[in-house]
Protein backbone atom coordinates (compact mmCIF):
# COMPACT_ATOMS: atom_id res chain seq x y z
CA UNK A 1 -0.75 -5.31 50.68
CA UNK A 2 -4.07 -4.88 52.39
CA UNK A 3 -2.31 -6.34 55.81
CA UNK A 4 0.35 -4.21 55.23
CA UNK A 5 -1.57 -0.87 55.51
CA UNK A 6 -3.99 -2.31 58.23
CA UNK A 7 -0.91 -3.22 60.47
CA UNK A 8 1.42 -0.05 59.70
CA UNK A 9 -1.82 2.11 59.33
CA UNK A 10 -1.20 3.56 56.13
CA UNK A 11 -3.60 6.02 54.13
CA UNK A 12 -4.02 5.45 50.84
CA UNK A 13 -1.10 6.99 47.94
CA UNK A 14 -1.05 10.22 46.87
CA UNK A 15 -1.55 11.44 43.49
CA UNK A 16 1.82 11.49 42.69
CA UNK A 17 2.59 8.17 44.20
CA UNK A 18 -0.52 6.84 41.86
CA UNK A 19 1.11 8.45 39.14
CA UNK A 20 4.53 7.17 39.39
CA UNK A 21 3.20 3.39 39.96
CA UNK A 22 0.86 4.08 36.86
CA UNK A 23 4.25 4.90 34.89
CA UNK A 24 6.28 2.47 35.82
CA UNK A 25 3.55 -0.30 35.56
CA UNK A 26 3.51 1.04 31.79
CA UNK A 27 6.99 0.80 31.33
CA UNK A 28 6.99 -2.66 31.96
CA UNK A 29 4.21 -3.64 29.94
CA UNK A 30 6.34 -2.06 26.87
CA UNK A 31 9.38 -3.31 28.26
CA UNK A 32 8.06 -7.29 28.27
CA UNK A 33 6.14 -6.87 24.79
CA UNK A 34 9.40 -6.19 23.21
CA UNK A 35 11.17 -8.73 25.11
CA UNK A 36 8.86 -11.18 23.51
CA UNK A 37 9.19 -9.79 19.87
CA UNK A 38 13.69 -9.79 20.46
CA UNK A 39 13.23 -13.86 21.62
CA UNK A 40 11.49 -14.38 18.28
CA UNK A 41 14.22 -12.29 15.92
CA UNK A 42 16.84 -13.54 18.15
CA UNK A 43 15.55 -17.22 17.27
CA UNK A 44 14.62 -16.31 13.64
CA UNK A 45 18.30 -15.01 13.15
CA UNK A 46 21.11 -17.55 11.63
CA UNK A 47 24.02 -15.61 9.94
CA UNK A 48 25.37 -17.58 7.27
CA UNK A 49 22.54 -20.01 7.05
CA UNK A 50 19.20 -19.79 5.31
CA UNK A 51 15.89 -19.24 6.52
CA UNK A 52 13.27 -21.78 6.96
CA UNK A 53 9.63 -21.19 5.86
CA UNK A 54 8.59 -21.90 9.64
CA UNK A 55 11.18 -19.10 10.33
CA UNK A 56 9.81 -17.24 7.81
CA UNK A 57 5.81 -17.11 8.81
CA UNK A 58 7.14 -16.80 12.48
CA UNK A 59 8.69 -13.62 11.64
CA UNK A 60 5.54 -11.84 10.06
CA UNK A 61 3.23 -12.18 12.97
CA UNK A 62 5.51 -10.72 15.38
CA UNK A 63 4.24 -6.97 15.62
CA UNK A 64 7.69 -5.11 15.24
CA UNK A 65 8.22 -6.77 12.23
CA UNK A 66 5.19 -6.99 10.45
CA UNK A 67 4.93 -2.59 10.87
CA UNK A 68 8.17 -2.73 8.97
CA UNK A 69 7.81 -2.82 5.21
CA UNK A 70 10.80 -3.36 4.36
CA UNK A 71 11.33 -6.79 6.42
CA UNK A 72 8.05 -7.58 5.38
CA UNK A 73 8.65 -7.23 1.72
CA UNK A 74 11.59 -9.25 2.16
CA UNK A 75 10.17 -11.96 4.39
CA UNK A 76 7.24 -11.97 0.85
CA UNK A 77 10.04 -11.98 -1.60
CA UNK A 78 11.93 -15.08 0.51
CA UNK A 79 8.66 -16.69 0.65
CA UNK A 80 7.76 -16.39 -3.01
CA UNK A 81 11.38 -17.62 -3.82
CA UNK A 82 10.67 -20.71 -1.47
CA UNK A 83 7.53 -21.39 -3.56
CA UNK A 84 8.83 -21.49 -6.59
CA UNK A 85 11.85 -24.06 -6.18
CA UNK A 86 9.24 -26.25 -4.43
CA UNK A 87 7.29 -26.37 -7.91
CA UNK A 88 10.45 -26.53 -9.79
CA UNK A 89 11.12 -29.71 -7.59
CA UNK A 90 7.51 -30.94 -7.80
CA UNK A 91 7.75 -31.11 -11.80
CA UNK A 92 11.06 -33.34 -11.64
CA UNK A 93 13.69 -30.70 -11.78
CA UNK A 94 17.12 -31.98 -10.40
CA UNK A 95 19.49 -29.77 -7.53
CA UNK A 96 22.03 -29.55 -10.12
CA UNK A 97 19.76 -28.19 -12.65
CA UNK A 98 21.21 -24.11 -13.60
CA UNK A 99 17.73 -22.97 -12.76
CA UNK A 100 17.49 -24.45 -9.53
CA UNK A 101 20.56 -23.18 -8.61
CA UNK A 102 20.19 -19.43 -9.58
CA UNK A 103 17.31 -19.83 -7.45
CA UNK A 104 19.27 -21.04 -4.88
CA UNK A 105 21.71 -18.53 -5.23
CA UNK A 106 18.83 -15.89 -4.53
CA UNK A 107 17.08 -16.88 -1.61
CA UNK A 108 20.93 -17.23 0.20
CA UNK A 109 21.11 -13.85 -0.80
CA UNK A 110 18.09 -12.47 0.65
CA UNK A 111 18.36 -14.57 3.20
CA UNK A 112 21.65 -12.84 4.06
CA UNK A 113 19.83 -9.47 4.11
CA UNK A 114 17.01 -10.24 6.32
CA UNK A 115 18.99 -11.71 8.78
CA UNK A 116 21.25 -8.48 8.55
CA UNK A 117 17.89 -6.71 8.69
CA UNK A 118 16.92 -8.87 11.84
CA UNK A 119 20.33 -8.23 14.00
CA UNK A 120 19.65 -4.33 13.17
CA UNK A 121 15.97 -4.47 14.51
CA UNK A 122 17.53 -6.76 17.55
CA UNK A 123 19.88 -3.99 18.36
CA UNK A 124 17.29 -1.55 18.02
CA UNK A 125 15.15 -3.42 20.69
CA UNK A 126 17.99 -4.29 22.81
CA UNK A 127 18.37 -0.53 23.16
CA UNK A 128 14.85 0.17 23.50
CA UNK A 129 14.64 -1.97 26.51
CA UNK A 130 18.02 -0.21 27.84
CA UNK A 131 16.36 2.80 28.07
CA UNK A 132 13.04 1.70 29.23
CA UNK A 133 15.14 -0.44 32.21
CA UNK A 134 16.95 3.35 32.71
CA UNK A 135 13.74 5.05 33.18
CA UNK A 136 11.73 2.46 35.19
CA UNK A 137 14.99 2.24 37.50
CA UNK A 138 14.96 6.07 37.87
CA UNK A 139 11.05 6.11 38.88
CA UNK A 140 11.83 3.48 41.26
CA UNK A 141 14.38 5.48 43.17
CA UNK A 142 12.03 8.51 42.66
CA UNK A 143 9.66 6.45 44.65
CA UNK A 144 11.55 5.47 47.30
CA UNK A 145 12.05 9.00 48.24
CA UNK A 146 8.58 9.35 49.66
CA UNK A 147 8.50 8.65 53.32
CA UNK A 148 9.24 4.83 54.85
CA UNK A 149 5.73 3.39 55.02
CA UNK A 150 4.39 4.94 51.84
CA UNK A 151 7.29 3.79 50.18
CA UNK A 152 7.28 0.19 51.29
CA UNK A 153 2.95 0.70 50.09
CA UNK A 154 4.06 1.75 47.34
CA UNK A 155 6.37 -0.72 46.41
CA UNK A 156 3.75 -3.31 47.64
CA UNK A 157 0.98 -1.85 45.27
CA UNK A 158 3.94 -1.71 42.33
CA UNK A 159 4.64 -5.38 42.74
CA UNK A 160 1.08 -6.68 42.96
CA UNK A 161 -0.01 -5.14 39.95
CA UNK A 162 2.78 -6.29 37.99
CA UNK A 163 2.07 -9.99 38.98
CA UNK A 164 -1.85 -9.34 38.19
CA UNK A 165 -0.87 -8.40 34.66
CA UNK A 166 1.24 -11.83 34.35
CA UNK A 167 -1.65 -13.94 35.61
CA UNK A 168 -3.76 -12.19 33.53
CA UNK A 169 -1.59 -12.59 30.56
CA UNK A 170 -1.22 -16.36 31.25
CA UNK A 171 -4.70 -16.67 31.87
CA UNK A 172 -5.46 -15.41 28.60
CA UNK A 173 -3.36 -17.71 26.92
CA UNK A 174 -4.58 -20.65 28.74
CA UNK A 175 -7.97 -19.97 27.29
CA UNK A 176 -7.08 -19.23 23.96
CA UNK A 177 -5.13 -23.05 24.21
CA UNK A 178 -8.18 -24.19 25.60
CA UNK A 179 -10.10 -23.12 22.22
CA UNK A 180 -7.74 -24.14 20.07
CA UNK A 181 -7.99 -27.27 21.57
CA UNK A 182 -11.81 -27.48 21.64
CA UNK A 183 -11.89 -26.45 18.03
CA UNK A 184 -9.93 -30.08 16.64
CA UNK A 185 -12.74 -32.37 17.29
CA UNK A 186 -14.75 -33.14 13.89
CA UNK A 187 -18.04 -32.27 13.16
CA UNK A 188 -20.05 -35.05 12.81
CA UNK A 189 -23.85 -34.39 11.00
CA UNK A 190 -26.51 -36.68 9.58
CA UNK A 191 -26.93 -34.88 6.12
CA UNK A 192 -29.58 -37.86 5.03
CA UNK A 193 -30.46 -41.39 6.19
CA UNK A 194 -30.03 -44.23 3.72
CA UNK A 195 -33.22 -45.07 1.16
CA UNK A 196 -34.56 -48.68 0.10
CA UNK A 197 -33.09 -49.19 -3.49
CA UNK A 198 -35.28 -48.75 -6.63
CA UNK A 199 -35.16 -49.50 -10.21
CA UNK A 200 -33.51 -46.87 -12.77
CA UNK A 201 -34.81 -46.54 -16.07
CA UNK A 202 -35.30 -43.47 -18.03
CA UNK A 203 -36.64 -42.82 -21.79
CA UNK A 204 -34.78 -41.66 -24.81
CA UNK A 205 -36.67 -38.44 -24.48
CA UNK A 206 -36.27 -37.63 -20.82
CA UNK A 207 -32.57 -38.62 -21.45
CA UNK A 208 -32.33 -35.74 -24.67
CA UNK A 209 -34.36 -32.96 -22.56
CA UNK A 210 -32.29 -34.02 -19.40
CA UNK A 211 -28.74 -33.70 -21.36
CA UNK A 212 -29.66 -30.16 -22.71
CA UNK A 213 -31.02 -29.02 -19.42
CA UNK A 214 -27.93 -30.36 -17.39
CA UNK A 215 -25.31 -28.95 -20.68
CA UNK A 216 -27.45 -25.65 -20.57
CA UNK A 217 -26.80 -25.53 -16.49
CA UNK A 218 -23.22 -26.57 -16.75
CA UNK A 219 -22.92 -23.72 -19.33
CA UNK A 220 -23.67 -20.91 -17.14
CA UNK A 221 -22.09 -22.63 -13.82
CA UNK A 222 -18.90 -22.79 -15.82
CA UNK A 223 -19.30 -18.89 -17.10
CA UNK A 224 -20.30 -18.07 -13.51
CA UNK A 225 -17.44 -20.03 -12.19
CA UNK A 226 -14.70 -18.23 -14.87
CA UNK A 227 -16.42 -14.93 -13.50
CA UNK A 228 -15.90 -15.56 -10.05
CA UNK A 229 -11.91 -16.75 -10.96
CA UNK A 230 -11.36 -13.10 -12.31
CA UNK A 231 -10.39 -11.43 -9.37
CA UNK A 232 -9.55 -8.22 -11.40
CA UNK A 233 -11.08 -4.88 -11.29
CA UNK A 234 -13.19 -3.46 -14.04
CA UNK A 235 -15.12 -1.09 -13.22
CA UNK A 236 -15.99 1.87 -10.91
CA UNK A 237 -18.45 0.03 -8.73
CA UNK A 238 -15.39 -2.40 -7.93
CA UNK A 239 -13.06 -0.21 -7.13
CA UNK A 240 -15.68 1.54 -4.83
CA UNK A 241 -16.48 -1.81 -3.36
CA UNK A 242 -12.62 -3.17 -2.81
CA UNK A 243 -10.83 0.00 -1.91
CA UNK A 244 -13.43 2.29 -0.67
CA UNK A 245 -11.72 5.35 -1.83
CA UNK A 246 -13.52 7.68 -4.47
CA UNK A 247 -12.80 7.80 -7.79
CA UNK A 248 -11.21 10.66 -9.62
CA UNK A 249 -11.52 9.19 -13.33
CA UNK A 250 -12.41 6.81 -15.58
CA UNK A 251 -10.08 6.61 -18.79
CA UNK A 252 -11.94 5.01 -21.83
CA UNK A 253 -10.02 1.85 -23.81
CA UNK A 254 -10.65 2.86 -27.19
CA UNK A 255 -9.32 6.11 -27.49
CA UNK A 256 -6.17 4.80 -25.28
CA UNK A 257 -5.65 1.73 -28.09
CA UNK A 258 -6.98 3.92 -31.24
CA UNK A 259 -3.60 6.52 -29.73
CA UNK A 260 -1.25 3.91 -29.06
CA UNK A 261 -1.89 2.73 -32.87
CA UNK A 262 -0.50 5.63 -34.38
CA UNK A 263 -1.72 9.05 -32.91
CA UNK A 264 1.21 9.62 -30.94
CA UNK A 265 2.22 12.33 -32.66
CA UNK A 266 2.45 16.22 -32.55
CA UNK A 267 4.34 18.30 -34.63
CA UNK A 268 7.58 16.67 -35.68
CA UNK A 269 7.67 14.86 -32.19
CA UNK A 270 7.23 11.04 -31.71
CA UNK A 271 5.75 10.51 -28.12
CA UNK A 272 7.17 7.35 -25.56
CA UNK A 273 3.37 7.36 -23.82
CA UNK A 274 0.20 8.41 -25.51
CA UNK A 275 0.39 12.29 -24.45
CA UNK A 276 -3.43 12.30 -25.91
CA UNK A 277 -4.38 15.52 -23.87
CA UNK A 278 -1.85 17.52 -25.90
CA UNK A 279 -2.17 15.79 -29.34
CA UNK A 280 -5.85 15.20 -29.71
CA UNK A 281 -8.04 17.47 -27.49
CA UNK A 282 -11.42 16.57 -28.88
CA UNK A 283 -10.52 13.02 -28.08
CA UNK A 284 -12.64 10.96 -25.38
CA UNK A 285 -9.60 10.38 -23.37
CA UNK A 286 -8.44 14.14 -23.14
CA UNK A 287 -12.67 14.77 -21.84
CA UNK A 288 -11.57 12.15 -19.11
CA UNK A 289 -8.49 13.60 -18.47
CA UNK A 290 -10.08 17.08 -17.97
CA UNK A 291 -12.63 15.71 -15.61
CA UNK A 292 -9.56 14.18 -13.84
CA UNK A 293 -7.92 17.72 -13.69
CA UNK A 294 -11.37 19.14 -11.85
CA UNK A 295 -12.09 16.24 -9.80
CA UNK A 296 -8.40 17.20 -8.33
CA UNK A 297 -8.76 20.83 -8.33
CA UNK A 298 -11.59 20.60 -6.26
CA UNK A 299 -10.14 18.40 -4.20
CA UNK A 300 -7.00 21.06 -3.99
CA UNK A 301 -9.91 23.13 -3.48
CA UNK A 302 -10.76 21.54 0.24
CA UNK A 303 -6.74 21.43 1.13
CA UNK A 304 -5.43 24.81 0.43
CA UNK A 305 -2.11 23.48 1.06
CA UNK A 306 -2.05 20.25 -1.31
CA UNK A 307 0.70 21.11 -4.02
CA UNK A 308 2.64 17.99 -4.04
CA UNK A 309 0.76 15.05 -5.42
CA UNK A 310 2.32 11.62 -6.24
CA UNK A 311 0.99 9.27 -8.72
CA UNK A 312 1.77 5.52 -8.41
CA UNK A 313 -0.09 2.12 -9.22
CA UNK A 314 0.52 -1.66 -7.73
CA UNK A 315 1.93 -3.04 -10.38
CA UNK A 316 3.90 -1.81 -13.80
CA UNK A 317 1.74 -1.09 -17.11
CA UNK A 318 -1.34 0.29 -15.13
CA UNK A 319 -0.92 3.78 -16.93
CA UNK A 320 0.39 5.63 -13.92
CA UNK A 321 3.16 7.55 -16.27
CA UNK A 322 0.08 8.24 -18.53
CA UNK A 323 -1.99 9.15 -16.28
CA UNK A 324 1.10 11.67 -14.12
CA UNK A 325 2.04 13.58 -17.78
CA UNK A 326 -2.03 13.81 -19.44
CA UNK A 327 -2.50 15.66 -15.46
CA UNK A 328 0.21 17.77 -15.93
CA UNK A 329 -0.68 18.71 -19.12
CA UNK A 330 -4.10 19.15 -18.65
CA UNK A 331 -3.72 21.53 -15.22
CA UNK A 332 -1.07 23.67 -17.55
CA UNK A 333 -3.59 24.16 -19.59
CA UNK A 334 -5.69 25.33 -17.26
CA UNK A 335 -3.06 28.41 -16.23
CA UNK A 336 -1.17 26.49 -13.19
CA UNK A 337 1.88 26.48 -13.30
CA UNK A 338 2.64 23.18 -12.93
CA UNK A 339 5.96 21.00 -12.74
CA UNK A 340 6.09 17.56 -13.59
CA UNK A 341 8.94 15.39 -11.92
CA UNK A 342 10.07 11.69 -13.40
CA UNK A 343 10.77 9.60 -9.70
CA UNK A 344 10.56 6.55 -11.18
CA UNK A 345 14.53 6.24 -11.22
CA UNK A 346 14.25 2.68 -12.58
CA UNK A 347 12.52 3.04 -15.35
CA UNK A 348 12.03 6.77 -16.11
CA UNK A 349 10.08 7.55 -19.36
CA UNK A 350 8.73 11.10 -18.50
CA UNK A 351 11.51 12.37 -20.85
CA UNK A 352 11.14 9.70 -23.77
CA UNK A 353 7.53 11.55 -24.06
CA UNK A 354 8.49 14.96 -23.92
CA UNK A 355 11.86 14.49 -26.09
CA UNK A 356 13.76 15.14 -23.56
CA UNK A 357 17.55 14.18 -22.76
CA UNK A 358 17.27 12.03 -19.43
CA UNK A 359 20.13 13.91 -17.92
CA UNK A 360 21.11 16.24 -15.67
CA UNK A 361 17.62 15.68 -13.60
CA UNK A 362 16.30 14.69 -10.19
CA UNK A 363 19.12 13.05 -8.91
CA UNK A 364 22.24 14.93 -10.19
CA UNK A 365 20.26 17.78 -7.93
CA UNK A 366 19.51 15.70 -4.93
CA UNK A 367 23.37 14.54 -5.22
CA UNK A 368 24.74 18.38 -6.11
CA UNK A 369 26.16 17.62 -9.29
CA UNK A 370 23.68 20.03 -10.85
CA UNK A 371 21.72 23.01 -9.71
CA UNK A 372 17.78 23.08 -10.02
CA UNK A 373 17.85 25.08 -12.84
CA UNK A 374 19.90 23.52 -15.15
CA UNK A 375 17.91 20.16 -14.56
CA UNK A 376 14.76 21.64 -14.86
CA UNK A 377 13.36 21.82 -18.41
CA UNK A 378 10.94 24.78 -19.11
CA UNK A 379 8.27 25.78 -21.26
CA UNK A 380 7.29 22.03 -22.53
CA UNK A 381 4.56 23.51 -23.36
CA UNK A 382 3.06 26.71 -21.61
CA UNK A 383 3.13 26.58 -17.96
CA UNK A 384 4.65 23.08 -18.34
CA UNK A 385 8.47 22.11 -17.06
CA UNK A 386 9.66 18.50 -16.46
CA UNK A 387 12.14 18.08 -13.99
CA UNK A 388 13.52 13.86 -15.85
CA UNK A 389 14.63 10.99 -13.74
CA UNK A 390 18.59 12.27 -14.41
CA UNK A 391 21.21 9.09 -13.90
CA UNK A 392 19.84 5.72 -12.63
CA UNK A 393 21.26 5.54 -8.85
CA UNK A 394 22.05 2.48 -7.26
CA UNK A 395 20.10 3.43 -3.93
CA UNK A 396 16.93 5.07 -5.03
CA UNK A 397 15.05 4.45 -1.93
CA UNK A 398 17.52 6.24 0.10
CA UNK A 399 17.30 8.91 -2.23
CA UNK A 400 13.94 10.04 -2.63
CA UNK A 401 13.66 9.72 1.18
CA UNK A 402 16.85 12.05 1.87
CA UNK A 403 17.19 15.32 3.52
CA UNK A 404 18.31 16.87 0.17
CA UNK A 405 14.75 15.55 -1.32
CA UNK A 406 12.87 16.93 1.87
CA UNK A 407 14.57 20.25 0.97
CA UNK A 408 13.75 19.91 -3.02
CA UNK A 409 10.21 19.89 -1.94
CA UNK A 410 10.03 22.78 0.11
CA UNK A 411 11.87 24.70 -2.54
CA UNK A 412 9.45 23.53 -5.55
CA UNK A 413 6.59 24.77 -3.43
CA UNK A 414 7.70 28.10 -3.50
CA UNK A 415 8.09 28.37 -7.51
CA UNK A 416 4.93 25.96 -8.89
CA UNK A 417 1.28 26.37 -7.82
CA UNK A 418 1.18 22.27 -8.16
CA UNK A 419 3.68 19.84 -8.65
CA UNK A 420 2.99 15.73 -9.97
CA UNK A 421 5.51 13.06 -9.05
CA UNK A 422 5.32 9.83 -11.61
CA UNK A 423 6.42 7.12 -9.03
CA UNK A 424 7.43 3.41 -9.07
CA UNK A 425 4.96 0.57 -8.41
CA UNK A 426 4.00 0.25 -5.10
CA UNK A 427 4.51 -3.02 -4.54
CA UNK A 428 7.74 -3.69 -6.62
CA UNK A 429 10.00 -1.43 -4.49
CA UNK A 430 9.27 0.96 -1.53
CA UNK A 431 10.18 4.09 -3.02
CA UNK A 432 6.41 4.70 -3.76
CA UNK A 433 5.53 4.29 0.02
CA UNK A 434 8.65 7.17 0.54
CA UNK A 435 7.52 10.03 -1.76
CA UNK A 436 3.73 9.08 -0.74
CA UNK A 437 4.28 9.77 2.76
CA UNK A 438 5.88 13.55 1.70
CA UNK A 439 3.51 14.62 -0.59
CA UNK A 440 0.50 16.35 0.11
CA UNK A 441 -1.90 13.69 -1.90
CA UNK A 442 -1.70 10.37 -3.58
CA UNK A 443 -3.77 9.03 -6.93
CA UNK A 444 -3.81 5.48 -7.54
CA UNK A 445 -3.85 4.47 -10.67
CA UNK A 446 -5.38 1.02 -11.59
CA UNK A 447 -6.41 -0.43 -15.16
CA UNK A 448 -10.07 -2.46 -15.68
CA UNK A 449 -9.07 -5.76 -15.87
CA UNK A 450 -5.55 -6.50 -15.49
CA UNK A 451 -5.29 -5.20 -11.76
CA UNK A 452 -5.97 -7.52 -9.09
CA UNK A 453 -8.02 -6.68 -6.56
CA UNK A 454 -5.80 -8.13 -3.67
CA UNK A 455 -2.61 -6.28 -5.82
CA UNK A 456 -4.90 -3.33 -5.13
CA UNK A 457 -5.86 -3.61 -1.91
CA UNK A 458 -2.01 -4.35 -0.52
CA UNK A 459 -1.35 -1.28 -1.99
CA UNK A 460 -3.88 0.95 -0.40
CA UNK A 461 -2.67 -0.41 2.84
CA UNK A 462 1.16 0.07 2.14
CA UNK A 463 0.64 3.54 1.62
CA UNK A 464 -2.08 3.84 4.23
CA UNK A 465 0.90 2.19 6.29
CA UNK A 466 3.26 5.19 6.65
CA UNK A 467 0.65 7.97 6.66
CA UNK A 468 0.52 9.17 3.13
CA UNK A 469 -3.04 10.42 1.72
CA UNK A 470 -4.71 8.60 -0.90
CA UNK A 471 -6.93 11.38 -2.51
CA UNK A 472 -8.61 8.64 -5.07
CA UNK A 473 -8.25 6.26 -7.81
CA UNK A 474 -7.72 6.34 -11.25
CA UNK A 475 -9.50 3.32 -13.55
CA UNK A 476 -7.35 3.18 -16.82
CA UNK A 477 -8.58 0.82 -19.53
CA UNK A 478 -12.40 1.68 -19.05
CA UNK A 479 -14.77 -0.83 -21.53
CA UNK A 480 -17.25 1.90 -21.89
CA UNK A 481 -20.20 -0.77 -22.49
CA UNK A 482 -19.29 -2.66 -19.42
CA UNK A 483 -19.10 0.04 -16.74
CA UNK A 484 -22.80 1.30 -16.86
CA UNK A 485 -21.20 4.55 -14.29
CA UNK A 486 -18.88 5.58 -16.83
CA UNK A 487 -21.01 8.53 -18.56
CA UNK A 488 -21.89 9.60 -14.94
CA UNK A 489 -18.70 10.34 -14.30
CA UNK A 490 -18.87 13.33 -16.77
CA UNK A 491 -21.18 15.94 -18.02
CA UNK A 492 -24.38 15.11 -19.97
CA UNK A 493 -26.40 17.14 -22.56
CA UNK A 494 -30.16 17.18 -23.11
CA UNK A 495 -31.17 17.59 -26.81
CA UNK A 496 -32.13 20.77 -26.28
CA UNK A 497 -28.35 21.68 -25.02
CA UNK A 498 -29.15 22.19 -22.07
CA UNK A 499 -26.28 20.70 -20.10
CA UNK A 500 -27.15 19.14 -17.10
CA UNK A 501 -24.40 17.74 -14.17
CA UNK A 502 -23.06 14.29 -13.76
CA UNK A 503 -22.67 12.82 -10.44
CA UNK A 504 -19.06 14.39 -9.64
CA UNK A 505 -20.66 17.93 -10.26
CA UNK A 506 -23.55 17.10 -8.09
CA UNK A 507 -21.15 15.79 -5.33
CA UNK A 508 -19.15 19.32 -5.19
CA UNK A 509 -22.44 21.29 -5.09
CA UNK A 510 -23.49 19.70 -2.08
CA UNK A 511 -20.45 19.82 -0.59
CA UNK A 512 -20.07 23.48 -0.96
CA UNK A 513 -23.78 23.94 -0.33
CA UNK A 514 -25.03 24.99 -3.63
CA UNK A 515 -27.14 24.45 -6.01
């Protein structure tokens, strides 16, 4: 290139030439990084066949897949399915055994969708690299309308870079084979050089103080050891420490098993879920629930424009339908008006704990079988309606994540001042991860030791994943004696009455610059 422009004498491109070379250069790089990821998929894919573990794990590091949650709860599931026959076979269970083959029967059938997955995200790339091809082709004739010699330059510079980037791409990998290489040969140490061998002999004594110090040691290793197995959270502190989100409340256990026992009940009605912030104020639990309701105002407070929040957990039986109908109930109280919506369409239960029939709701209006106001029930209780789950769908992914439930929202903003959405699990379906990124906020809801922490943490990053806002955790469950934060979380009283704030009070003051 250099004796090019010494022998044609050639100044150096415009900034327009620079520009277009830039671009194109650009182009490419995109163009050859998905060219890698469609020779993977286009390898992975076997219609009719099943996938291989190998397959499997090569499919989840390639970056286009592994930004897809859909493929990569599927490629988990397949995996997970995979696991399980090979312990089935490990414990002596035959091929013809009906268990083994209902398993088999499963992973051919998600096998069948992710490769039908695979061939759509092929197609997709195929016609991603169409249009980049279009659009480098069309700079390139762009560029060869500048004049002779600054074209040929031009197309000189364009070509050099473009083989810099390869060497530099295979040079990269050369080194990382290199390391990977380097990295095989064992580690060889000297821990201690062999001693001269001496007598053994120890007392009856030393033997009884020596078996109580080594059962006492074994003792606490073992309790250590069972601590360190219990990779569940329980308290504040660990939620804080795993998730690094705040956290919006702390729900006690006692009052939550003392309701479930037999205070689920107000008036003539029998409750599904313990509704304790309508049937027992003075309880513990509807305190915690109250300081739930402020810890969200205020954070309402910060984003003027957060009416929509969803309320979701990683797993089923973490409280998150507790936790979505005490909030509702608790910010009704408090004057909003306030609509609470069952989305859980596969197990709704919003209406079991109001009395409610399940149907018409949410989706005979997102299909137009029924208008919004004959699904909507009002007046629960002041300033309360519930909008239930209506009829079970069969696609309720695709339905919470329609046009018609885009157009729901905007039309609930205009009639509630806040509106709670009791979602799925996050990690059982995806229809969590859908109503999380529309709406405005999202609480987590966890319970003190039964969540895991990794269940938790996959779920922070699923919804973290596709944008939506996680405003802060909820810790059901709460042993009160165990969690030495929990009566910071709430107001305290001197004996004198004077009251004096808790942490969470403290925190909004100086944020607002107060006090």
């Amino acid at each position: 290139m250099q004796a090019y422009q010494e022998s044609q004498s050639t100044t150096d491109l415009s900034a327009e030439e620079v520009s277009l070379v830039n671009t194109i250069q650009d182009l490419d790089r995109e163009k050859q990084r998905i060219l890698l990821d469609l020779q993977t998929l286009e390898s992975s894919i076997r219609p009719g066949s099943d996938m291989t573990i190998e397959t499997l794990n090569g499919l989840a590091a390639v970056p286009g897949i592994s930004g897809n949650p859909a493929m990569t709860f599927q490629i988990q599931a397949l995996l997970r399915l995979y696991d399980d026959r090979r312990t089935m076979m490990a414990e002596g269970q035959r091929e013809s055994n009906p268990q083994v083959t209902a398993l088999d029967s499963r992973i051919q059938t998600v096998s069948r969708a992710l490769n039908d997955a695979a061939a759509a995200t092929v197609r997709g790339l195929r016609q991603q690299i169409a249009a980049l091809e279009r659009n480098i082709a069309q700079l390139r004739e762009r560029l060869s309308t500048f004049p002779g010699k600054q074209t040929q330059f031009a197309q000189l510079r364009l070509e050099t870079e473009l083989q810099n980037d390869t060497y530099k791409y295979l040079l990269s990998q050369l080194e990382a084979a290199r390391i990977s290489a380097g990295t095989i040969a064992p580690y060889i140490e000297v821990v201690e050089s062999a001693t001269v061998s001496y007598r053994l002999g120890m007392s009856t004594r030393n033997k009884v103080v020596l078996g109580a110090l080594v059962g006492l040691f074994l003792g606490v290793l073992a309790a250590f050891f069972l601590e360190y197995l219990d990779q569940t959270i329980k308290t504040a502190q660990d939620v804080e420490r795993v998730l690094d989100v705040p956290v919006l409340g702390l729900i006690p256990l006692e009052s939550r098993q003392q309701l479930l026992a037999g205070n689920g009940h107000h008036g003539r009605r029998r409750y599904a879920i313990p509704l304790v912030s309508l049937v027992s104020p003075d309880d513990p639990s509807s305190e915690a629930y109250r300081a739930l309701r402020t810890n969200v105002t205020f954070v309402n407070a910060e984003q003027r424009s957060l009416r929509v929040i969803c309320v979701t957990s990683p797993g089923p039986g973490e409280g998150k339908s507790t936790t979505a109908a005490n909030l509702a109930i608790t910010l009704a109280q408090q004057g909003s008006a306030t609509l609470l919506v069952d989305a859980d369409l596969r197990r709704p239960l919003v209406h079991r704990a109001f009395n409610l029939v399940q149907e018409p709701g949410l989706t005979d209006v997102l299909v137009g079988s029924s208008q919004l106001r004959e699904a909507v029930r009002p007046n629960v209780i002041p300033k309360l309606d519930v909008l239930p789950a209506g009829a079970l769908p069969p696609n309720p992914s695709e339905l919470l994540g329609s046009e018609a439930m885009r157009r729901l929202m905007e039309q609930l903003r205009t009639h509630y001042d806040i509106i709670i959405f009791d979602s799925p699990p996050t990690l059982a379906v995806t229809d969590a991860t859908v109503l999380g990124a529309s709406s405005d906020a999202v609480i987590l809801v966890l319970r003190a030791g039964e969540t895991e922490e990794i269940a938790a943490q996959r779920a922070l990053e699923q919804l973290r994943r596709v944008q939506a806002r996680v405003a802060g955790s909820v810790l059901n469950g709460v042993e009160k004696d165990r969690d030495r934060y929990y009566n910071y979380y709430y107001y305290k009283h001197h004996d004198d009455g004077e009251r004096r704030d808790g942490p969470f009070a403290t925190l909004r003051k100086r944020l607002l610059g107060v006090g």
